[in-house]
Structures are given as C-alpha cells and as structure tokens.
Protein backbone atom coordinates (compact mmCIF):
# COMPACT_ATOMS: atom_id res chain seq x y z
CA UNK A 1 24.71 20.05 -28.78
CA UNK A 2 27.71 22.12 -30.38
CA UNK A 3 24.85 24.08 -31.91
CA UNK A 4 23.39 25.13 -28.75
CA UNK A 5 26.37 25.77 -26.92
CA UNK A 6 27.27 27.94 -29.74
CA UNK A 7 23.27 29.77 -29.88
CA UNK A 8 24.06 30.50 -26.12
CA UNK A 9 27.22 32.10 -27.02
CA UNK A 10 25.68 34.41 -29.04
CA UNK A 11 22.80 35.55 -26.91
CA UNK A 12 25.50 36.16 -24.09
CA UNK A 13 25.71 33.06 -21.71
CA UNK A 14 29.05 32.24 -20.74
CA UNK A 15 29.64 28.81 -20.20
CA UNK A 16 31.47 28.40 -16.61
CA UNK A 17 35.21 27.11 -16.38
CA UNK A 18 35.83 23.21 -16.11
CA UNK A 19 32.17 22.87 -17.76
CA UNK A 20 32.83 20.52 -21.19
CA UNK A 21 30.74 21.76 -23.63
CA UNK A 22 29.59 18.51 -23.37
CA UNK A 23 27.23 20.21 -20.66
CA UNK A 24 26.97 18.34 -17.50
CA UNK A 25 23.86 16.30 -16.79
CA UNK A 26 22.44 17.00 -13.23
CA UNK A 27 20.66 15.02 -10.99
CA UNK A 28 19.67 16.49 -7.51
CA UNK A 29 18.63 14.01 -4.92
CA UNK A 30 16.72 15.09 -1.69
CA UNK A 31 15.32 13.29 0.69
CA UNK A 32 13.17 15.12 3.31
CA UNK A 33 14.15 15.19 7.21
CA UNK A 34 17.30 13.44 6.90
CA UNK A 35 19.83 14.89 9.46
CA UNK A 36 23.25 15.69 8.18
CA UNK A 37 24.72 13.35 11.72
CA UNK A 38 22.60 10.31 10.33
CA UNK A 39 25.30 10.01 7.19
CA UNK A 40 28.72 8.37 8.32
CA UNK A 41 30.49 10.42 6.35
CA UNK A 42 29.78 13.77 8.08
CA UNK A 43 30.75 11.97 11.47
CA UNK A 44 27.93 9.49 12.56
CA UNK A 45 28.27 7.45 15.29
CA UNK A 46 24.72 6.14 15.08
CA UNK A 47 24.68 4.52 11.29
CA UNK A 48 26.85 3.62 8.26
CA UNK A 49 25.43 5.10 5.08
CA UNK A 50 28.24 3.10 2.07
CA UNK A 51 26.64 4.84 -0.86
CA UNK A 52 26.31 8.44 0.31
CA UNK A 53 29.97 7.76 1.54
CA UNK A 54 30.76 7.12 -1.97
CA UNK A 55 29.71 10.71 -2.97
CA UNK A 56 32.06 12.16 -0.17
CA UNK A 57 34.73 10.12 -1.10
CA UNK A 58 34.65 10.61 -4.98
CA UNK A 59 33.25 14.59 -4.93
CA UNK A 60 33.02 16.83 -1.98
CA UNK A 61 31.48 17.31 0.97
CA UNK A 62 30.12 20.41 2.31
CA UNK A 63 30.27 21.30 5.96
CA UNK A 64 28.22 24.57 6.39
CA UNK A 65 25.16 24.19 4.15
CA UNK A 66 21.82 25.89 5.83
CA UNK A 67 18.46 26.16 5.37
CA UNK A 68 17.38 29.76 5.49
CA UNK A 69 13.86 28.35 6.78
CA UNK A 70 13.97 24.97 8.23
CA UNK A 71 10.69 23.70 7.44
CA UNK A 72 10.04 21.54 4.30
CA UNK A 73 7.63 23.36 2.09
CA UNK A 74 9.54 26.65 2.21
CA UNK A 75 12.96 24.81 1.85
CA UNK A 76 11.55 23.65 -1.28
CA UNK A 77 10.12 26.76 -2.71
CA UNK A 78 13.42 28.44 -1.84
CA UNK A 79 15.29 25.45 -3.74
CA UNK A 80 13.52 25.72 -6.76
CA UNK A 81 13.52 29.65 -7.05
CA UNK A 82 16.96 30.32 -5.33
CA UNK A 83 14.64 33.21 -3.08
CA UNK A 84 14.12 33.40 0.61
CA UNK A 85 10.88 32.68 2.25
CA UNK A 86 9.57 36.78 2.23
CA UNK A 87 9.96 36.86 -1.75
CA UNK A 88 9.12 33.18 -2.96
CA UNK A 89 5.80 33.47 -1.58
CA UNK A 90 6.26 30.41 0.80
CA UNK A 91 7.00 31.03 4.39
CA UNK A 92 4.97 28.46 5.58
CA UNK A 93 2.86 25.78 4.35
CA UNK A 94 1.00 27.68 1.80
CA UNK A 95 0.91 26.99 -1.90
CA UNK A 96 3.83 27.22 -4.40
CA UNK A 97 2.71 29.97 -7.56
CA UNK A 98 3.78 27.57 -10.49
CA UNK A 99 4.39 30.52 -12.66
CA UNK A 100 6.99 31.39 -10.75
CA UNK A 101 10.68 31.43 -12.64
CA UNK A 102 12.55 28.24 -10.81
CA UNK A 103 15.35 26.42 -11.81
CA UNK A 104 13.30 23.75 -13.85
CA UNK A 105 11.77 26.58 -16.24
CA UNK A 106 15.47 28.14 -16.85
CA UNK A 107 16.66 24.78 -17.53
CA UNK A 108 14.30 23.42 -19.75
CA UNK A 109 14.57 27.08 -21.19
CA UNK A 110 18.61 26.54 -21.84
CA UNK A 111 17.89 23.36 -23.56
CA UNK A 112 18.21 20.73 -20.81
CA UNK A 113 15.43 17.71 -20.71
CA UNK A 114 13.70 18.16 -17.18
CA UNK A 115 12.21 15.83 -14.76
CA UNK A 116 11.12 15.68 -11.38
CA UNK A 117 10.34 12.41 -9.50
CA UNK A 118 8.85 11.58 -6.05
CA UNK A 119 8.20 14.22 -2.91
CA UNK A 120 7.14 17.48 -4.38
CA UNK A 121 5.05 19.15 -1.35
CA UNK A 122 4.62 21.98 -2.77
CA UNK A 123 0.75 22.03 -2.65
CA UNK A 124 0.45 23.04 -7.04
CA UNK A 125 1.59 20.71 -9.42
CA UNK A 126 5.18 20.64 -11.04
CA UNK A 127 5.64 23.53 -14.04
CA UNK A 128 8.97 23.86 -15.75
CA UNK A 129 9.34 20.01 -16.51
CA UNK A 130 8.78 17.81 -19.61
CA UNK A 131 8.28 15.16 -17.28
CA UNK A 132 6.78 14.47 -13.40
CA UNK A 133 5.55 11.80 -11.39
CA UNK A 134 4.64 12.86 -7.68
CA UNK A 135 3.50 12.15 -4.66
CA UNK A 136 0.30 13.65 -3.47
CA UNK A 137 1.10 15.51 -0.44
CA UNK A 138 3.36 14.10 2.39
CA UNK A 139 2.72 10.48 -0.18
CA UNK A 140 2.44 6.69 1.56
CA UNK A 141 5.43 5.08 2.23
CA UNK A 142 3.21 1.43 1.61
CA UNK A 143 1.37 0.95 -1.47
CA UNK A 144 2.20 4.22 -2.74
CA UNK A 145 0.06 6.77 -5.01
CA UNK A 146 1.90 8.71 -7.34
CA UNK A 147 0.29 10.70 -10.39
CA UNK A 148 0.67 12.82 -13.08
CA UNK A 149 -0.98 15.57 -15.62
CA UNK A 150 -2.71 12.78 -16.76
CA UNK A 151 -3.87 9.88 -14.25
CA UNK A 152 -2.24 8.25 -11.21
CA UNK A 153 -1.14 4.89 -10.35
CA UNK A 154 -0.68 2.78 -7.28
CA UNK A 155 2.53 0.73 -6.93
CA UNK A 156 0.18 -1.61 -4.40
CA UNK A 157 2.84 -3.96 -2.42
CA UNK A 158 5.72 -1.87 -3.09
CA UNK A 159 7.88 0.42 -0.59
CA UNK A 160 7.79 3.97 -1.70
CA UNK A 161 11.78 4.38 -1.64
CA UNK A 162 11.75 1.45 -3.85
CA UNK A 163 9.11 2.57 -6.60
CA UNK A 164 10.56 6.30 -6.29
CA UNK A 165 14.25 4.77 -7.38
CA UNK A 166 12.38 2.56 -10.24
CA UNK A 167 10.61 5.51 -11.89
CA UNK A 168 13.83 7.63 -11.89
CA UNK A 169 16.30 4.91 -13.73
CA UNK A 170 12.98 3.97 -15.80
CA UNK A 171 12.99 7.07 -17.40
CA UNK A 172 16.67 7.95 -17.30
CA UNK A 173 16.75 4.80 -19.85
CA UNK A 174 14.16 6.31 -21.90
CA UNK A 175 15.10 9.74 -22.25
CA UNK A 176 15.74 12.29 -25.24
CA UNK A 177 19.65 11.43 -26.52
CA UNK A 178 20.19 14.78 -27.94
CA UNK A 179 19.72 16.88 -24.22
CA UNK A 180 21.41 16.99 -21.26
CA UNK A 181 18.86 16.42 -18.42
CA UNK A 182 18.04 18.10 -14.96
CA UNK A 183 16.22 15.19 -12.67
CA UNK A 184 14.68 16.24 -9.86
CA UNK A 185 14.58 12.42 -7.71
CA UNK A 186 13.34 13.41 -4.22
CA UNK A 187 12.18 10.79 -1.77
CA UNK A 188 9.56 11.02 1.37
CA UNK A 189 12.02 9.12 3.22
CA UNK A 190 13.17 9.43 6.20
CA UNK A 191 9.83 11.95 7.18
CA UNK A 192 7.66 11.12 10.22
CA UNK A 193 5.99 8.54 10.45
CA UNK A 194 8.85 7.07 9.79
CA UNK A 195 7.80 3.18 8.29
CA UNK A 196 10.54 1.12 7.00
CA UNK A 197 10.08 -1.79 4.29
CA UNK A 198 10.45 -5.08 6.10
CA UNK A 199 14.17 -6.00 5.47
CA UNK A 200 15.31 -2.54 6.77
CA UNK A 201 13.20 -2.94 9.91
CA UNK A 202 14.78 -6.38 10.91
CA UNK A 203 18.58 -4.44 10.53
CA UNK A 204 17.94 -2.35 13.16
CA UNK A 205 14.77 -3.97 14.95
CA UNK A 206 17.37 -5.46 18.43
CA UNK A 207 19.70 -2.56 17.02
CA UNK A 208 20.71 -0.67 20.23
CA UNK A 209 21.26 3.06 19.48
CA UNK A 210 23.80 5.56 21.34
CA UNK A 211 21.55 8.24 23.00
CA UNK A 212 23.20 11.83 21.94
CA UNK A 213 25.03 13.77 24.45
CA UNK A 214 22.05 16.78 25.33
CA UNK A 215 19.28 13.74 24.93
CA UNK A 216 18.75 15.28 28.64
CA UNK A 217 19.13 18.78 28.04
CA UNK A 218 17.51 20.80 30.92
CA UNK A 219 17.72 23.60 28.49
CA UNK A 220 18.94 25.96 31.65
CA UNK A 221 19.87 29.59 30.10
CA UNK A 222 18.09 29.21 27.15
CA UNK A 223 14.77 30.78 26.19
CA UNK A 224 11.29 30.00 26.88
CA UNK A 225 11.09 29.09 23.55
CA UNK A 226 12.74 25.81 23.67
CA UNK A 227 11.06 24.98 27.27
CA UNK A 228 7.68 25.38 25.27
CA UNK A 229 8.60 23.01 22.25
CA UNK A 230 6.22 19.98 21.73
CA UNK A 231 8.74 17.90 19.63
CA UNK A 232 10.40 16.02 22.96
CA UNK A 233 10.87 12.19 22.34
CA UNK A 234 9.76 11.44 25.95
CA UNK A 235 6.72 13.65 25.78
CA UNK A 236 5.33 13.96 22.38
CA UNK A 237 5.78 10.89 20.30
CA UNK A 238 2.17 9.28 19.39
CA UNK A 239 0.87 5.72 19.92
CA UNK A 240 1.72 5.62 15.75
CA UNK A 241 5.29 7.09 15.89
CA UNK A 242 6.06 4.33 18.12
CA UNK A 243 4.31 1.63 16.42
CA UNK A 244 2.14 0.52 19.62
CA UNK A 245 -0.15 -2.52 18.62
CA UNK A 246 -3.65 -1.34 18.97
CA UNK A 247 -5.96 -3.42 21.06
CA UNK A 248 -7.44 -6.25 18.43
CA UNK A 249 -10.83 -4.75 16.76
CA UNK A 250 -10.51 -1.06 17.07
CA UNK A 251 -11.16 0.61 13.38
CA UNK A 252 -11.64 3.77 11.90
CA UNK A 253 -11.88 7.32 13.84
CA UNK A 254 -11.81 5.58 17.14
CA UNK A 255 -8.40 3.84 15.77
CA UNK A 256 -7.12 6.93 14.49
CA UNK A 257 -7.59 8.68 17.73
CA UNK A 258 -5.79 5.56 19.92
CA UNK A 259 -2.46 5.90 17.71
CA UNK A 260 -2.64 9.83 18.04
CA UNK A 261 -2.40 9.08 21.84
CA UNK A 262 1.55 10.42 23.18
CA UNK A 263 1.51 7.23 26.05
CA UNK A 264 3.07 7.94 29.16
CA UNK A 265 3.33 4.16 29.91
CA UNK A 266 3.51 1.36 27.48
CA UNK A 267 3.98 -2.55 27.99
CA UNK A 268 6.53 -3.81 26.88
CA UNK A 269 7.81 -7.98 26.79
CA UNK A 270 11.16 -8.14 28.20
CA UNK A 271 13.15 -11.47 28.92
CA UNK A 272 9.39 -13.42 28.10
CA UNK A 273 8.22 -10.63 30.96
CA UNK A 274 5.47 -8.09 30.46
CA UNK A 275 7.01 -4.73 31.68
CA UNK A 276 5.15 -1.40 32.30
CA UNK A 277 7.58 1.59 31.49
CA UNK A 278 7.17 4.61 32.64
CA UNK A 279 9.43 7.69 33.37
CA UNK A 280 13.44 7.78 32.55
CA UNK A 281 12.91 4.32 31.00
CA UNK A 282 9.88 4.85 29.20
CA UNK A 283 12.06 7.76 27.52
CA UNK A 284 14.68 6.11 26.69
CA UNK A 285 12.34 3.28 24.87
CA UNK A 286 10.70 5.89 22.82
CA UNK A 287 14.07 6.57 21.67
CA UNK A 288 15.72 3.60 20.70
CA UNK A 289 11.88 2.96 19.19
CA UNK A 290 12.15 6.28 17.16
CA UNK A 291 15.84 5.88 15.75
CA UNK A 292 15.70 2.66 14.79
CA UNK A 293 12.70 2.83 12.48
CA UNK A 294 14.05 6.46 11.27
CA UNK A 295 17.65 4.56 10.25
CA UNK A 296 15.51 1.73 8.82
CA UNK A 297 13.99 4.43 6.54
CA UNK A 298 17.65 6.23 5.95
CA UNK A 299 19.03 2.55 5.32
CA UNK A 300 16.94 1.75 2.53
CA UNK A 301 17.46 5.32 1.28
CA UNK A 302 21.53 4.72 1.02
CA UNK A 303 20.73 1.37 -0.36
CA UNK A 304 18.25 3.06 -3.57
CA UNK A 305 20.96 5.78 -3.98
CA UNK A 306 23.60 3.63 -4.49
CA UNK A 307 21.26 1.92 -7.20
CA UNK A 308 21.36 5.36 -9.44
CA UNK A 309 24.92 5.05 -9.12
CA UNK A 310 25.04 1.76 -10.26
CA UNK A 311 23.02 2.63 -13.06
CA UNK A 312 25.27 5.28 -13.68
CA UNK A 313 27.95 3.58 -14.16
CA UNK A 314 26.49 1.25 -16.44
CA UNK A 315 25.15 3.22 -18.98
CA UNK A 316 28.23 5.58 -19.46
CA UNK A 317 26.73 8.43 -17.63
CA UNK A 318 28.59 8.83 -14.62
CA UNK A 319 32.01 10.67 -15.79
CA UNK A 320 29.69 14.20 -16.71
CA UNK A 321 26.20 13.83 -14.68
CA UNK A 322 27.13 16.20 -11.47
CA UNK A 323 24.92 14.58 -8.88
CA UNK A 324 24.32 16.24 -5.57
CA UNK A 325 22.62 14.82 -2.68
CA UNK A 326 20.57 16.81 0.26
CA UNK A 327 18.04 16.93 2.19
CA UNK A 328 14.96 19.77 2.65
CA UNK A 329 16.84 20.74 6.15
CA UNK A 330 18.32 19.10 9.27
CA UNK A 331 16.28 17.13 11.86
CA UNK A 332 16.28 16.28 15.75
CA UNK A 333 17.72 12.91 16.53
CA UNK A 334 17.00 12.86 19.94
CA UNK A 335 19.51 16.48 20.50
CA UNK A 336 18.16 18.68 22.92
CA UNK A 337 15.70 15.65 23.73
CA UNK A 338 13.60 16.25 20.44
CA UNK A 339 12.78 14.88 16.81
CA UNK A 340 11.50 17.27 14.10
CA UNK A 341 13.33 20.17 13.13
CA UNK A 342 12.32 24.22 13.00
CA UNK A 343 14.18 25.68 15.48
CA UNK A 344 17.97 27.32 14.30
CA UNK A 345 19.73 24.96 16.24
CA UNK A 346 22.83 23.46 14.75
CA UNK A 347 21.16 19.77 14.34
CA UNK A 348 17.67 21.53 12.67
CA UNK A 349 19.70 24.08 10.35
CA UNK A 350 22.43 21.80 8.89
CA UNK A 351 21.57 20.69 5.33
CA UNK A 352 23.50 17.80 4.47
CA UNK A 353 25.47 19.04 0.86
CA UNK A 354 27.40 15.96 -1.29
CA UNK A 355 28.29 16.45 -4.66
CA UNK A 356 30.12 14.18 -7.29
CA UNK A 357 31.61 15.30 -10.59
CA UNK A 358 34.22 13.12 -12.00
CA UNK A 359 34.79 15.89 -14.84
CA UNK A 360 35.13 19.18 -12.76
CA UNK A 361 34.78 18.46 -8.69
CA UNK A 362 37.95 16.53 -7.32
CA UNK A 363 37.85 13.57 -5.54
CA UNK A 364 37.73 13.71 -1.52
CA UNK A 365 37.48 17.76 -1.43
CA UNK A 366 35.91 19.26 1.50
CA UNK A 367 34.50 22.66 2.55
CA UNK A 368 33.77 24.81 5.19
CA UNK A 369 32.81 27.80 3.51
CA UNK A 370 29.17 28.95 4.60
CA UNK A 371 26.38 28.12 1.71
CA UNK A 372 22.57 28.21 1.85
CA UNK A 373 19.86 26.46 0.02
CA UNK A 374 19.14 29.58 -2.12
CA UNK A 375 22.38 28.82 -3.55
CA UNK A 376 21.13 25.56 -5.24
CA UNK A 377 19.68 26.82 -7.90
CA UNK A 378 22.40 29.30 -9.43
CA UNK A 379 24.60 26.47 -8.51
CA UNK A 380 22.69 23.57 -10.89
CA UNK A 381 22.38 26.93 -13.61
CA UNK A 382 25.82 28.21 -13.62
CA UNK A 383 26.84 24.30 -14.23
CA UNK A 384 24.79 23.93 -17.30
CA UNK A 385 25.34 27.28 -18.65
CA UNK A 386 22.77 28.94 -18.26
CA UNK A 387 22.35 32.96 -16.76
CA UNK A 388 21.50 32.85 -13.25
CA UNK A 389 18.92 35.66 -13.02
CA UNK A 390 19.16 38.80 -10.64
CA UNK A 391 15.75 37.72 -9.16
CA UNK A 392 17.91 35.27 -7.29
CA UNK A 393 19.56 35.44 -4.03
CA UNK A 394 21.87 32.62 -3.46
CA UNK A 395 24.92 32.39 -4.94
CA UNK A 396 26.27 29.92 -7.11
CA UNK A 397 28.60 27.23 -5.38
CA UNK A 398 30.79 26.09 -8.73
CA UNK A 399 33.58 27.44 -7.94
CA UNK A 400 33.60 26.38 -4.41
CA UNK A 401 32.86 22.51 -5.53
CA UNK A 402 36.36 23.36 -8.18
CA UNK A 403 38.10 23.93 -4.98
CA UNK A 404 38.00 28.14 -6.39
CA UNK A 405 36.34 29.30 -3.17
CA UNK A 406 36.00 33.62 -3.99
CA UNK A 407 37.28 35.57 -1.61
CA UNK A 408 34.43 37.69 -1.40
CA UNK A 409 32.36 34.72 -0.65
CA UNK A 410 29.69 35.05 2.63
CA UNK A 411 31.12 35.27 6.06
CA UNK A 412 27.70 34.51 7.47
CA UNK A 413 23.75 33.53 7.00
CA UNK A 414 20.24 34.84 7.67
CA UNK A 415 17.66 33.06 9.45
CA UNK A 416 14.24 32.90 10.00
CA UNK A 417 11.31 30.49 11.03
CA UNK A 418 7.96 31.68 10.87
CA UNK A 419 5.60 29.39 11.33
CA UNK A 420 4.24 30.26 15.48
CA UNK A 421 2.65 28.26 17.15
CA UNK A 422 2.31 26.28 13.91
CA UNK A 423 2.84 22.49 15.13
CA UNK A 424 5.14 21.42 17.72
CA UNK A 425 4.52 25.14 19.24
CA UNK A 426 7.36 26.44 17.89
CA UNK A 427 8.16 29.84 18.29
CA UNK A 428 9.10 32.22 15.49
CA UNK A 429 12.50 33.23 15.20
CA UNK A 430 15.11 34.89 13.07
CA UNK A 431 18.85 34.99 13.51
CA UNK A 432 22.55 35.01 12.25
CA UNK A 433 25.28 32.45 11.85
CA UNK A 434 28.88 32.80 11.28
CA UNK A 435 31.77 30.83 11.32
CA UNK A 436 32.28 31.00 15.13
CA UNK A 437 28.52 32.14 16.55
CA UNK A 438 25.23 32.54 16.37
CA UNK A 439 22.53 35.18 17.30
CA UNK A 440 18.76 34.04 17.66
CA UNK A 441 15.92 36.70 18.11
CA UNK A 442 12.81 34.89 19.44
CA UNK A 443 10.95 38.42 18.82
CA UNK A 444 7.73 37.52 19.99
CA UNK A 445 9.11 36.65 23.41
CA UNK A 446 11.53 39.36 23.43
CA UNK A 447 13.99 36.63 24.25
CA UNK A 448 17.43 36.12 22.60
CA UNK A 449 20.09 33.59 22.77
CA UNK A 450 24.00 33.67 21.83
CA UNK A 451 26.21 30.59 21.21
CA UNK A 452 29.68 30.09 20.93
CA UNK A 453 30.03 27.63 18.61
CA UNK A 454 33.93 26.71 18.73
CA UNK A 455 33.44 26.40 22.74
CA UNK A 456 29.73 25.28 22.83
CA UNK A 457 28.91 23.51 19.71
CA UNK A 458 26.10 21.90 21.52
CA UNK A 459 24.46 25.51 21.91
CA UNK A 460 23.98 24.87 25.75
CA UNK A 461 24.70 27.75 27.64
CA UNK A 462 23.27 30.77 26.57
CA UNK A 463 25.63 34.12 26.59
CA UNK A 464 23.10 36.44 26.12
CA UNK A 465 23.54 39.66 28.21
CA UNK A 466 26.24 38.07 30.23
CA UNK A 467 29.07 40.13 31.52
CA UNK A 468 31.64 40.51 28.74
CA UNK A 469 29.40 39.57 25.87
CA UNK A 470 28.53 43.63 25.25
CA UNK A 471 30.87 44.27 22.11
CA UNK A 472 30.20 40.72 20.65
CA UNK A 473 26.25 41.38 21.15
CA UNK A 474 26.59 44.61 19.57
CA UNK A 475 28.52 43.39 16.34
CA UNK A 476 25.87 40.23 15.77
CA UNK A 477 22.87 42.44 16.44
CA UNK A 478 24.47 44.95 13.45
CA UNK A 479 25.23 41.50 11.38
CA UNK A 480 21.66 40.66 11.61
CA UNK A 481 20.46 43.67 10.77
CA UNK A 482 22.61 44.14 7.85
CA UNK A 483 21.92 40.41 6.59
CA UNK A 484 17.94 40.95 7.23
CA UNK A 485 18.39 43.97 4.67
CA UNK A 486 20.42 42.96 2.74
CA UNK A 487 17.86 40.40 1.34
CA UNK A 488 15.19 42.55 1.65
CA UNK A 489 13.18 41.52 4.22
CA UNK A 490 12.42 44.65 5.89
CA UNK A 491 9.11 44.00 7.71
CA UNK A 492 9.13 45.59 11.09
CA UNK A 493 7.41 44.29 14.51
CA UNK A 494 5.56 46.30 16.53
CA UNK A 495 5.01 44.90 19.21
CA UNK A 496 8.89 44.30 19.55
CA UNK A 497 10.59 46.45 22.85
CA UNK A 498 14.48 46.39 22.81
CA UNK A 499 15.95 44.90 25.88
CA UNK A 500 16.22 47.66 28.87
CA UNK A 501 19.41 50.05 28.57
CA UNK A 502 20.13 48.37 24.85
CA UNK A 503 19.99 50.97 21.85
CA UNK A 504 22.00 51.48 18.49
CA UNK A 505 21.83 47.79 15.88
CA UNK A 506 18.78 46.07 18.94
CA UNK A 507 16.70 49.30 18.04
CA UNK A 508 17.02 49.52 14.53
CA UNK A 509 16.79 46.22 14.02
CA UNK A 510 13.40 45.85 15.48
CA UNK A 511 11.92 48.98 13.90
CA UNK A 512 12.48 51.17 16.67
C-alpha cells in the first residue's frame, strides 16, 4: 500500500487531509425511492429507522442533498459520472454508455478493488468493476434473479433485501487483502410495488400511519402542472399497489390487467363486516395501504444495513471504511396527496445524505450546506486519493463531512426534469434552489411557481407574479440562468414566450 501511495505521489495526486495513507475503504449504499422523511433521524414522525440512526449519530448528516434530476436512471448515471443529465447521456430512461469515465473506472484505476452489488438500472451492464452481481432491470423483490458476465442465479424463497445484504458481506469476506475497496451495495427496496418479506409486513400490517399535513392539498396557486399529475394516492394507485385479492381463478393477461385496475371502491372486512369504501375513506385506505407496505420494505432495509455494520465491526473494518448511505432521489409519501417522485418539490428533490468515518468525519456533525448528487463521485475520489477529473461537475464534499465547509462553496442548485408526459404525466421542468427559495419553470406550459421556503416549507402558495415579488423574481430568474450556464446546458426552447411585460434574465433565459 505504502508503495502506491508513494507511485501516486509521484504522478501528482495529492492525497486529501485527514485521509491515512492507510486509504479509506468506501462503501456507498443506495436504496432507490426512499424519502429522506421515512428515516427518524432526519425528523420522521411516521417510522423509526435504529441503524441508519446509527450513521447520523456516529458521522454526519446532511440536510440539503439534491438530485439534479429526480428520476432513478438519470440519478444513477449522474452518480457514477459526477455529470448532469445534458452531458452523461441519460436524461431519461435511456441506456448508460459503459465506456463512459465513472467513479468505478477511476477507482479501480487508483488501485482500489471495485464492486457493485444489487439495483443497477442502468439498462448496459456494470464496466469499471472487478466484480458485479445485478439485478436485471427494476429486479423481483421474491425469488430474486441476479446475474453476472457469466450466468445468473435465482435465490428462489429468499427476499431480495435479504440476498442483496448476503452477496455484499459474502464477498467483503473474500476479497483481495492488499486493496482498499469501493462497493457499490444498492438495493431495489423501497421502489413501487412495494412487497415486503413476511415478518416486515406483520410490523406494520394493523400499523396506523399519520396522514402528512398537504395529504389534501387543493394545489390552489400552483400550476397546471401539478393539477395534471397522475401519481395521487386516491386516484392512481392500481389493484397491485394495494394488494387487492383477485377474484379466485383469474390467470395470466386477464390477471395482469385486473391488478392494473386504479379501484374507485374496494371491500373491505371491518369489525367481521364487509364494507364498500368509496370517496374520502376510500382515500384514506389507499394510504394507510400504501405506507405501510412501503415502511415494511424501508424496515427490512434498516434491519440489512445494520447487518454490514455488524459485519463491520467484526472483522476490524469499521474504524477506516467511510460508508455513506442514500438514496437515487426523494419520494411522495402521501405530500401533496401523491407517491412517486419527479416533480422539484421539496419531498421529490431531497436525497437523503449519511456518512460515517470514525477516522476523519466526527461524530454527530450536521450540515446544511447545499450539495448535489454530482458531488458523489469527486467526493468517494478525493477520499481515496485519487484526481477528480475536470469532466466532472460536482464538487467534492470532504471537507464539508471534516466539518471544513469552503467558503466559496454553492449558494444554490440547478434543476431539471425532463421526462414529459413520460409516466405519471409529469410535466418537464427546470428550476433553482437556494437556501431560502425556489424558482420552477414549467416551460412547456409557460407556467412558473415561487416558494418561500423559510415561510412556506410546504411549497403551498405560489408567489409567482404577486405584488411585491418583482425584485425577488428578477434575481432567481438571473440565478437560473446563470446556474443553467454555468453547467452548460444551453439548449434553447422555441416555443417558449416570456410572461407579458417581463424582459431582461425571463428573456434570456428562454432564448429570447
């Protein structure tokens, strides 16, 4: 090891402050969907998650982590190559170039021993690793398939958290001694449809769950956009979302069309009573439905996490492996009456961010400062010593987790969702987020909406062209323009029309 730290010395990579030259092992665990207000530890009132807890309490917890394009192919793609959506080739569902540079090939290139485990959903296979095991696609979360360059195997009676966990700490054990590794241990979990293993389901199964405070959102002032959605827990949910029994003998495509059924009654056995809801209370049964199997899937997520740590512990590991836990983006929980994620909203757009370093993050540290999923990967290379290359666009957060936040560092983040209608008809949107506000440009609709975040943090009423909102317009319109440059998306719209009597940053900014 002293030899390689040394050959990287002499070919110019500096190895980072508070990094041993011991070089850390990393292992970066993401589970997909998993809202940052399902973890207790950022605040949940809904769930207790112990083990992520334990990486809060013992490292730090970020605040203000975002994903650039909340959606969970191109969060991936901009993960791996530390690029936003317009560069890395993936603004929607499309296929992942493998011969792009990511994270795993600069690694493996700076002498780490790479692996990546579980969810990959990228639509090519893995390149950069000495090791993978994936999923095929969105993956089963029963009798899972997972395969490699060679064959694939199905774990038949197992729970897809569980076998995802087993393969990770299976090969940990068997790894190269003489390299540090990167692991890459991402889990389907908690992703629609949302199936927990049988043990989790019973925890939560008479479990009554706290509807959120905008569950009812009328969405008055806001755009047409959000009226339009087709992610609403009352309206949109399927026969198999909501685990409906099926009438005894239906199979194949006439089965598969009864679950994708969104029921606007169901009968339900209350008190030894049949029951048909409809309405208000057929709602609120979807929801308590929905959550409960989604924290079933989050529970046994927590549980399988605090297994690595365990393991850990065990073998020595734990005082110089940095491991970091997030998820692909935010997700719906029943806020603004919807599941899925997408739009820029607060719930959609927050990335949970832990992180745990015994060597060089202290215990119980917290941040606020404003970080973005680009900034993953310089993040995991600056850590292991390795030159973060100028192809990248995030930034690396070391010295923020060492509690060394610059004072340069970003006073705000660019947005933007692509995929219209795509599913859930979600409209395509870009927009800016400071400390204090946020700007969103549905440009298609010609629609825009401002939020006050320290007065409205539930992003209900809408300031847009308000009275008094002129100058604070004005300076987020220039912000967004300057941010949507600044990482070079510079595409213009044409069939964009400023608001009337609105000129200067509004023009400019769509192509005008």
């Amino acid at each position: 090891m002293l030899r390689l730290i040394i050959a990287l010395l002499l070919v110019g990579v500096t190895v980072p402050r508070g990094v041993a030259a011991d070089r850390p092992n990393i292992i970066f665990i993401m589970s997909d969907d998993h809202a940052a207000h399902a973890i207790s530890a950022y605040g949940s009132r809904i769930n207790r998650t112990p083990h992520l807890d334990r990486l809060a309490r013992e490292g730090m917890l970020m605040q203000n982590v975002f994903a650039t394009n909340s959606i969970c192919t191109p969060s991936r793609a901009t993960i791996l190559t530390g690029q936003y959506s317009h560069l890395n080739g993936v603004p929607v569902f499309n296929r992942f170039d493998r011969s792009r540079q990511t994270v795993a090939h600069l690694l493996q290139g700076g002498g780490y021993h790479t692996a990546m485990i579980g969810k990959w959903h990228l639509g090519s296979d893995p390149a950069g690793f000495d090791h993978w095991e994936i999923l095929p696609g969105q993956g089963a979360y029963v009798d899972p398939v997972l395969y490699t360059a060679t064959g694939e195997r199905t774990y038949s009676g197992r729970y897809v958290t569980d076998v995802v966990t087993d393969l990770a700490i299976e090969h940990l054990k068997g790894r190269p001694r003489n390299q540090p590794f990167f692991m890459m241990l991402h889990h389907k979990a908690p992703h629609r449809p949302w199936d927990p293993d049988t043990a989790h389901r019973a925890q939560f199964a008479d479990r009554w769950i706290p509807e959120p405070d905008t569950f009812w959102d009328a969405y008055t002032t806001r755009s047409d956009a959000l009226r339009e959605n087709e992610q609403r827990v009352a309206d949109d949910l399927t026969r198999r979302d909501l685990k409906v029994q099926p009438p005894p003998g239906l199979e194949g495509k006439a089965l598969t069309e009864w679950l994708a059924v969104k029921p606007d009654s169901v009968v339900v056995s209350r008190d030894g009573q049949t029951v048909t809801l409809s309405g208000e209370a057929l709602a609120r049964w979807k929801y308590q439905r929905y959550m409960q199997d989604y924290l079933a899937t989050v529970q046994s997520l927590d549980d399988n996490i605090g297994r690595v740590l365990a393991f850990l512990e065990e073998a020595g590991l734990a005082q110089n492996t940095i491991v970091v836990y997030t998820s692909d983006q935010g997700f719906f929980l029943g806020d603004h009456g919807m599941y899925d994620k997408r739009f820029m909203y607060e719930e959609s757009l927050r990335m949970p961010f832990l992180a745990r370093w015994p060597a060089g993050i202290a215990a119980g540290s917290r941040s606020d400062a404003i970080a973005i999923n680009a900034d993953f990967a310089p993040t995991f290379l600056e850590a292991a010593g390795v030159p973060v290359p100028p192809g990248m666009q995030g930034r690396s957060l070391l010295p923020i987790l060492q509690g060394r936040t610059p004072p340069d560092w970003r006073t705000s983040m660019y947005y933007r969702y692509y995929h219209d209608p795509g599913h859930h008809n979600t409209r395509a949107h870009y927009g800016v987020r400071t400390q204090t506000h946020k700007l969103i440009s549905y440009w298609k609709k010609k629609q825009w909406e401002l939020f006050d975040l320290v007065n409205d943090p539930h992003e209900l009423h809408n300031l847009y062209g308000q009275p008094g909102q002129e100058k604070l317009q004005e300076a987020l319109e220039a912000e967004l323009l300057r941010l949507k440059r600044s990482v070079g998306d510079e595409d213009q719209f044409a069939d964009e029309q400023p608001p009337a009597g609105v000129d200067g940053p509004v023009g400019k900014l769509r192509g005008k």
